[in-house]
Structures are given as C-alpha cells and as structure tokens.
Protein backbone atom coordinates (compact mmCIF):
# COMPACT_ATOMS: atom_id res chain seq x y z
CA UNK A 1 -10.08 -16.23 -4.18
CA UNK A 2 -7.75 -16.34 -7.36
CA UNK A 3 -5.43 -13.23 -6.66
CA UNK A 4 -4.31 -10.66 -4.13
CA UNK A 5 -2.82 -7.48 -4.95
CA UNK A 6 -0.66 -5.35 -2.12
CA UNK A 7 0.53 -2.47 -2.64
CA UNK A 8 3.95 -1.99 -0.64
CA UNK A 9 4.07 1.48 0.53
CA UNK A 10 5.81 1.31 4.09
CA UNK A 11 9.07 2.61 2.84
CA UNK A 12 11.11 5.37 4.63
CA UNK A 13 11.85 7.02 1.42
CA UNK A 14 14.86 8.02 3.51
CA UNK A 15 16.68 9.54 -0.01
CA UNK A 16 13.24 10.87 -1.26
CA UNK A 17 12.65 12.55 2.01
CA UNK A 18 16.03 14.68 2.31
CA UNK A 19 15.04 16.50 -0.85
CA UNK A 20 11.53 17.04 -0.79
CA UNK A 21 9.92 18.61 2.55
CA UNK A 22 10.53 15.38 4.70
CA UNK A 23 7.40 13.15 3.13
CA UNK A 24 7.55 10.06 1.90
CA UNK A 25 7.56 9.10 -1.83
CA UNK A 26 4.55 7.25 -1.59
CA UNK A 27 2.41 10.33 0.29
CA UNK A 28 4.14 13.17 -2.24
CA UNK A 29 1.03 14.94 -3.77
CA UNK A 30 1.12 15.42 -7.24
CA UNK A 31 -1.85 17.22 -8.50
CA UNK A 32 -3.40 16.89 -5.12
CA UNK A 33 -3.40 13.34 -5.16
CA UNK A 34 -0.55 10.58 -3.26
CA UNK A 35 1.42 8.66 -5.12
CA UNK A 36 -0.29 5.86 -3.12
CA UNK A 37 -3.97 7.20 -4.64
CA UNK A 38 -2.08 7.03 -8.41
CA UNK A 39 -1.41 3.73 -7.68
CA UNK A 40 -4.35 2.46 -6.13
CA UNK A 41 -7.05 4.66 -8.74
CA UNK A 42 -4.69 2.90 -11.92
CA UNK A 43 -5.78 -0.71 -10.27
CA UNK A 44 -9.60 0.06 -9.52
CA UNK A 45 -9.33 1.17 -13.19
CA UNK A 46 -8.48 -1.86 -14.19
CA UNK A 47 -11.76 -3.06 -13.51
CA UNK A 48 -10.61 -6.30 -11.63
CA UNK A 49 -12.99 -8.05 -9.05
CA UNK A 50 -9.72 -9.00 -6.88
CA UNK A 51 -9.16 -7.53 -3.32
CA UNK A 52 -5.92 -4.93 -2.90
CA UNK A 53 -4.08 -4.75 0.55
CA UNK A 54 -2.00 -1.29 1.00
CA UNK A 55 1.49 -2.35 3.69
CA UNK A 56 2.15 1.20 5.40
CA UNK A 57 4.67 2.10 8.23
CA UNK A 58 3.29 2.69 11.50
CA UNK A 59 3.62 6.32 11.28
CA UNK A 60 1.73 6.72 8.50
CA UNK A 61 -1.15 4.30 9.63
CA UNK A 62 -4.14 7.01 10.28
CA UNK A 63 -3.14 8.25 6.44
CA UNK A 64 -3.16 5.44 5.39
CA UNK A 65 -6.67 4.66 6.69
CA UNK A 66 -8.38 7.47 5.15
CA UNK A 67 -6.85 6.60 2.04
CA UNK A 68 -8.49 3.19 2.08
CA UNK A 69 -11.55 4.69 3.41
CA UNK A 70 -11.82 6.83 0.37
CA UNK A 71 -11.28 3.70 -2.09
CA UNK A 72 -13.59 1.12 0.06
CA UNK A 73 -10.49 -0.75 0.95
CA UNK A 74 -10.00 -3.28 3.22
CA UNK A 75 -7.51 -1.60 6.72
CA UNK A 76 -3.92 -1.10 6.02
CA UNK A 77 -1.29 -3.70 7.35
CA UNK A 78 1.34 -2.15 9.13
CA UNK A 79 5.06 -3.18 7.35
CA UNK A 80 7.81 -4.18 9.11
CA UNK A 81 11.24 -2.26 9.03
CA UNK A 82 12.66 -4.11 6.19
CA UNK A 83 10.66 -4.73 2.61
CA UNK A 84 11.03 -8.35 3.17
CA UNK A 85 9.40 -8.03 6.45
CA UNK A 86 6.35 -5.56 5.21
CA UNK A 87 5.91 -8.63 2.71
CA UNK A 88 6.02 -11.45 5.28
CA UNK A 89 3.10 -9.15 7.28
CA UNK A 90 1.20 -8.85 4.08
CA UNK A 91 1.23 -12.59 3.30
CA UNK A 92 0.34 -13.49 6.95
CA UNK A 93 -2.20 -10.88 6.93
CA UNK A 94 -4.14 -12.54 3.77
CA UNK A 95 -3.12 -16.16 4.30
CA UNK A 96 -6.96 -16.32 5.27
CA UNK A 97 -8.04 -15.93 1.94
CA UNK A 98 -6.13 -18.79 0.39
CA UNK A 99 -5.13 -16.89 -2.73
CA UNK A 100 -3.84 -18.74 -5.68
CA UNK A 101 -1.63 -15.72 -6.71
CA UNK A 102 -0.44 -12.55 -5.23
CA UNK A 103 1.34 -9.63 -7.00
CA UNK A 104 3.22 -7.41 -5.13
CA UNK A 105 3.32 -3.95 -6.33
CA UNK A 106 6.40 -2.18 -4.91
C-alpha cells in the first residue's frame, strides 16, 4: 500500500465544548451531519483507492463506530491523551500495512 490517510479526531475540544452544549468539535452537527462525516464524505469524494483510519477518544468510541460503519471504514483507533500520542497509536495501528506515505488530517 502507497498511502494512509487518518483522520485525527480524539480531541477534547475542551474550548469548543464550553460554548457549544458540551460536544466535541469534531461530533458538532451541522446540517445533520459531524464534522467528522464532512471530513470523511470530502475524502471518499476524492475518489482515492487508499484506506482512511479515524483516531477517536475512548468516550466517543461507539460514535465513532457507527460513523465508520456508515462509510465502510475500517474500526476506529482509540487516541491517546495527547495529539502526539493519538498519532503514535495511529502509526502503530497501520504499521501492518507498510505504507509508503501517511497524511495526517488534523
């Protein structure tokens, strides 16, 4: 496999959060949709026959996982507390594949 995308969404959104109903950034709905489905609808658009990896916080795991269900994605990886962490898990998680590339959406 050339390339891996991820898509970093395991972020508190701690900021985000305060002012708008306690949800993450990445799960606010706009037009009925996450911010995570925006992001991951804009890559299958793109047409690409590479494999995407979502990085979600525990808590938002089972979300997660019908999200990915939806798109015919592989399972979410569960992030770490820091971003550097959530991208050491990600790397680990697809080290299997032997990528050439990633690119790490955050």
């Amino acid at each position: 496999m050339d390339l891996i995308y991820i898509i970093l969404a395991a972020g508190l959104s701690k900021r985000f959060k305060s002012q708008h109903n306690n949800i993450e950034k990445q799960f606010n709905l706009i037009n009925k949709k996450s911010i995570l489905e925006i992001c991951i609808e804009n890559f299958i658009k793109l047409n690409l026959d590479e494999k995407l990896f979502i990085v979600v916080s525990k808590t938002r795991y089972n979300d997660a996982v019908k999200i990915c269900n939806k798109y015919d994605l592989t399972s979410p990886i569960i992030g770490g507390k820091t971003r550097q962490e959530s991208v050491f898990k990600a790397l680990k998680k697809i080290e299997n594949y032997k990528p050439k590339n990633v690119i790490i959406h955050d």
